[in-house]
Protein backbone atom coordinates (compact mmCIF):
# COMPACT_ATOMS: atom_id res chain seq x y z
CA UNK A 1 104.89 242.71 164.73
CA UNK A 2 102.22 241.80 167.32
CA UNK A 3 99.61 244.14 165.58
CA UNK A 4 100.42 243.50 161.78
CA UNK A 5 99.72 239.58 163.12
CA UNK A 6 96.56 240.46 164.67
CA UNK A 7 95.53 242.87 161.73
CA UNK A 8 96.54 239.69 158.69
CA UNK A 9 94.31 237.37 161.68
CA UNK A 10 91.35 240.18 161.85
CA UNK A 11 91.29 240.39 158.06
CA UNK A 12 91.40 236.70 157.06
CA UNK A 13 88.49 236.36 159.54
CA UNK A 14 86.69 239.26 157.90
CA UNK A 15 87.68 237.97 154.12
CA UNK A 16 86.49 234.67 154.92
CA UNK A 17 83.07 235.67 156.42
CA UNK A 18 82.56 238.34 153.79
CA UNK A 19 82.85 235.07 151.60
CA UNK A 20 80.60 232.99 153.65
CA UNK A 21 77.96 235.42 153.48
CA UNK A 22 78.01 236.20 149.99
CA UNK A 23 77.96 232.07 149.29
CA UNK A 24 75.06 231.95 151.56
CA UNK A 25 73.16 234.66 149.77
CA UNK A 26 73.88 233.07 146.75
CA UNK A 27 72.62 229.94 148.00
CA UNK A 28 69.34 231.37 148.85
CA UNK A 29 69.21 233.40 145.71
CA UNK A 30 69.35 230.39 144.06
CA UNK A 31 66.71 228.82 145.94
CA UNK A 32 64.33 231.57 146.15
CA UNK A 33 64.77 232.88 142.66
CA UNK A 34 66.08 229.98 140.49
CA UNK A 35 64.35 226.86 141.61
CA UNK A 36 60.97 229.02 142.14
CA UNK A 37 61.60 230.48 138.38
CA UNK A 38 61.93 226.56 137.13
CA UNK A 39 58.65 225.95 138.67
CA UNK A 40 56.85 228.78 137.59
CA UNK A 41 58.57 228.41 134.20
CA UNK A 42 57.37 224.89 134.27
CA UNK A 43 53.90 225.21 135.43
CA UNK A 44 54.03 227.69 133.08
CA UNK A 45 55.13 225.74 129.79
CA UNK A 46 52.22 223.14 130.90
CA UNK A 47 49.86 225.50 130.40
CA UNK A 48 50.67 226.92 127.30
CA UNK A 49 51.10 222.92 126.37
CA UNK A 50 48.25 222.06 127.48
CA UNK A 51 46.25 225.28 125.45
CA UNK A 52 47.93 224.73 122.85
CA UNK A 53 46.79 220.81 122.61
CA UNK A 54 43.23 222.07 123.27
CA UNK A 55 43.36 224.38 120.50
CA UNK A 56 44.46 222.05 118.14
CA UNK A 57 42.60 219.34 119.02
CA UNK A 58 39.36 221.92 118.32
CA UNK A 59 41.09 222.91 114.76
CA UNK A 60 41.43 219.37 113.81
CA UNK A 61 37.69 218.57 115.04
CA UNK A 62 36.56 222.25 113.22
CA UNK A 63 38.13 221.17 110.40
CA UNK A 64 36.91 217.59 109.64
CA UNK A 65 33.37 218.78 109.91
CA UNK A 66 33.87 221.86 107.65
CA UNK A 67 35.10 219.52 104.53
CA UNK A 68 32.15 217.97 104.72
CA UNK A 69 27.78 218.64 104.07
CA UNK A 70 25.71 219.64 107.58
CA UNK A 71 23.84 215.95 107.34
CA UNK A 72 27.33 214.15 106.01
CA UNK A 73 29.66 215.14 109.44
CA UNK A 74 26.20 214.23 111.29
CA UNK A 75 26.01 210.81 109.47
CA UNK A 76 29.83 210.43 110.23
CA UNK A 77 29.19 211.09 113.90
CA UNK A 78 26.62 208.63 113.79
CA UNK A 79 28.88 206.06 112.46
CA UNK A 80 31.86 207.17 114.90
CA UNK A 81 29.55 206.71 117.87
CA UNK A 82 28.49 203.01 116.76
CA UNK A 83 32.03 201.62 116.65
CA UNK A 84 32.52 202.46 120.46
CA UNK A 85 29.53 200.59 121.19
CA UNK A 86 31.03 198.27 119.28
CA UNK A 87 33.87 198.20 121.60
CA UNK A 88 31.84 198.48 124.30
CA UNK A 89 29.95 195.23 123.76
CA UNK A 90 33.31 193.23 123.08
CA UNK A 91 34.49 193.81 126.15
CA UNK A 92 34.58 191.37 129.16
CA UNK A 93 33.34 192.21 133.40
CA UNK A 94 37.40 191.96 134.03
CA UNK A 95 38.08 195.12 132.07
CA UNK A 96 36.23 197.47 134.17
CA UNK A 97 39.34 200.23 132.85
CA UNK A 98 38.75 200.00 129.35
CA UNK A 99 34.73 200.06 130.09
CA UNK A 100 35.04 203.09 131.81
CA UNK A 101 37.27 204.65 129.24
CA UNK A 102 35.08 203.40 126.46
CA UNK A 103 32.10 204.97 128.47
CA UNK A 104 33.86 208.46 128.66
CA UNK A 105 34.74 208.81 125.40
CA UNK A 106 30.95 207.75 123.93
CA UNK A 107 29.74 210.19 126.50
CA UNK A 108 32.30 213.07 125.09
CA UNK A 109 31.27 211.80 121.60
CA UNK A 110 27.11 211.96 122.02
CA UNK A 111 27.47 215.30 123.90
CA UNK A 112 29.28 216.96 121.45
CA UNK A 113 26.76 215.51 118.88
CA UNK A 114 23.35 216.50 120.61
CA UNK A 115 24.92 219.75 120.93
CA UNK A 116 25.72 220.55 117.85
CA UNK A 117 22.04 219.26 116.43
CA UNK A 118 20.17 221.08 118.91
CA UNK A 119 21.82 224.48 118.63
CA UNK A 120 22.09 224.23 114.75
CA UNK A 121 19.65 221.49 113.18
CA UNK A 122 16.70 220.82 115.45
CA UNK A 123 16.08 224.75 115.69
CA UNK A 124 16.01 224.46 111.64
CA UNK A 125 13.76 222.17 111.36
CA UNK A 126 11.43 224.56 113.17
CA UNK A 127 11.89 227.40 110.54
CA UNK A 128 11.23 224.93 108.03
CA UNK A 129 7.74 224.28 109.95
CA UNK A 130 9.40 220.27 110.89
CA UNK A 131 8.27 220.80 114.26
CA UNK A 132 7.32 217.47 114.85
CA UNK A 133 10.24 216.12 113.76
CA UNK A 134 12.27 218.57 116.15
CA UNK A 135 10.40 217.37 119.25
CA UNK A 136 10.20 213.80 118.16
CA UNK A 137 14.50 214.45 117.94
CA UNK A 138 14.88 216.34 121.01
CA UNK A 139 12.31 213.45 123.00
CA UNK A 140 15.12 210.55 121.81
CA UNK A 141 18.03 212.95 122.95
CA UNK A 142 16.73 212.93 126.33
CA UNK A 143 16.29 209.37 126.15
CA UNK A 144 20.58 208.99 125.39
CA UNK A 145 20.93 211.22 128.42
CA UNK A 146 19.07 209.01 130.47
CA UNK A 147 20.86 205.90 129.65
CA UNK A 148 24.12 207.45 129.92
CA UNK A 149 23.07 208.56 133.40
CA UNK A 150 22.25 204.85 133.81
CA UNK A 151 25.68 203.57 132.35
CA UNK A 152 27.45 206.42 134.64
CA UNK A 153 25.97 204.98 137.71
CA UNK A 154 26.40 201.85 137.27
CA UNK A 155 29.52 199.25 138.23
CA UNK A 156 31.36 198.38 134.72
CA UNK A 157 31.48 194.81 136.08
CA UNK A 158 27.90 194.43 136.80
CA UNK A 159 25.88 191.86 135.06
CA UNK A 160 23.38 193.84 133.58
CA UNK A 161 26.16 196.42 131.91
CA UNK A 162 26.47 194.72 128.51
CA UNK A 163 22.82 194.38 128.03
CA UNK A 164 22.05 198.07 128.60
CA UNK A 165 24.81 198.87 126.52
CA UNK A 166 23.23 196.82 123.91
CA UNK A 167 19.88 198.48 124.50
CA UNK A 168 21.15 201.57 124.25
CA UNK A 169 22.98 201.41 121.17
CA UNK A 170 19.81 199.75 119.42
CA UNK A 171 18.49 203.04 120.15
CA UNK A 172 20.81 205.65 119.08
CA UNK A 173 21.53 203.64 115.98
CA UNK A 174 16.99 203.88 115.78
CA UNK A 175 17.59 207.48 116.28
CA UNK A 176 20.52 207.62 113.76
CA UNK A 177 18.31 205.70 111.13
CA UNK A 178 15.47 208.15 111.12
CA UNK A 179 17.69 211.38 111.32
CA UNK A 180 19.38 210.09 108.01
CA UNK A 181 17.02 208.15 106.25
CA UNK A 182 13.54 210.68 106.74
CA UNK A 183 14.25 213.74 108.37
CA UNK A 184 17.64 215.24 107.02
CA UNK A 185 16.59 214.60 103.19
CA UNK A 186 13.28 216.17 104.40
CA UNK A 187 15.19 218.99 105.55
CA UNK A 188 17.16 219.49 102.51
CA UNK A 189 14.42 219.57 100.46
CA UNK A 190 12.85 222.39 102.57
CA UNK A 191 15.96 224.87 102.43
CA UNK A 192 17.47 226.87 100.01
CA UNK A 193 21.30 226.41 99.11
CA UNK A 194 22.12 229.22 101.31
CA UNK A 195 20.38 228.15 104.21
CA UNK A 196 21.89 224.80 103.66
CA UNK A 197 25.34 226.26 103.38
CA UNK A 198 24.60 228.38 106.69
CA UNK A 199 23.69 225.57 108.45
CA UNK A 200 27.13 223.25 107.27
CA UNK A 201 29.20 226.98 108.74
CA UNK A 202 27.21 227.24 111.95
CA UNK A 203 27.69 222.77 112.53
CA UNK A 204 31.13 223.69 112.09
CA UNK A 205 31.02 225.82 114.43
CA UNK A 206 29.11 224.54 117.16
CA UNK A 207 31.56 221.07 116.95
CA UNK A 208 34.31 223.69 117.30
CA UNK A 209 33.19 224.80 120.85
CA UNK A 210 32.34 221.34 122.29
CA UNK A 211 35.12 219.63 120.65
């Protein structure tokens, strides 16, 4: 009777560590495995999210340009870029946020712009024999990347902000002028229709990478 009590006692004990043991493998299964698959799983879904949102957001900028004539997306631009200056200058020095958000999106916006002109339209204007034009272009775009250096550098709550903000949209909207009013139409007039549609595809294009 002694022994069958010690063998029941001997394999309890044994059933309940066997059980313990298996719990605590399951526990670090679940640890190891589980939470570490969430987190990859997570990390990732956020980067598929986050490609997928950058790939859109390029479709939806390739697109609106493609609808549209080489100098009519660029005269679009033009007008897109204004209206943040816009809301630029109506701003206060106690909304240094919204300045600085303003500032990154006009940067994002001119970049993308002087891009696509000098990989597409300035080097057209060359063919075309426009080289003045092209340099007198390419001179002004190096002007915007000085004042956004300027803008970049400085505090949004200083006192002089608003007035080079003011100076520099005076002179993009300059630049703007002369690129719609003289030297696209001077362009057009200098291409065939083929070149002309090339040059709409390749805008397209070029707004597509930096969009």
């Amino acid at each position: 009777m002694a022994t069958r009590t010690n063998n029941r006692s001997t394999s309890s004990r044994s059933r309940s560590g066997g059980s313990s043991n298996r719990g605590n493998s399951n526990n670090r299964s679940a640890f190891n495995w589980s939470s570490a698959g969430t987190i990859a799983g997570a990390a990732a879904g956020g980067a598929m999210l986050a490609i997928a949102a950058n790939v859109g957001r390029k479709f939806l900028a390739q697109s609106f340009i493609a609808t549209d004539h080489w100098a009519k997306s660029l005269a679009k631009e033009h007008e897109q870029a204004l209206a943040v200056f816009d809301k630029m200058l109506a701003t206060d020095e106690t909304e240094t946020f919204k300045r600085t958000m303003l500032l990154g999106k006009l940067t994002h916006a001119l970049d993308r712009h002087a891009y696509s002109e000098e990989h597409v339209i300035y080097p057209a204007l060359r063919e075309s024999n426009s080289i003045s034009d092209a340099e007198t272009l390419e001179t002004e775009h190096g002007e915007v990347k000085e004042f956004l250096f300027r803008l970049k550098h400085m505090e949004t709550d200083d006192a002089a902000w608003l007035d080079t903000v003011r100076e520099f949209r005076t002179a993009v909207e300059a630049h703007a002028r002369l690129e719609e009013d003289e030297v696209f139409p001077r362009l057009r007039s200098e291409i065939d229709d083929e070149t002309d549609e090339m040059l709409t595809a390749e805008l397209a294009k070029a707004s597509f990478m930096m969009a």
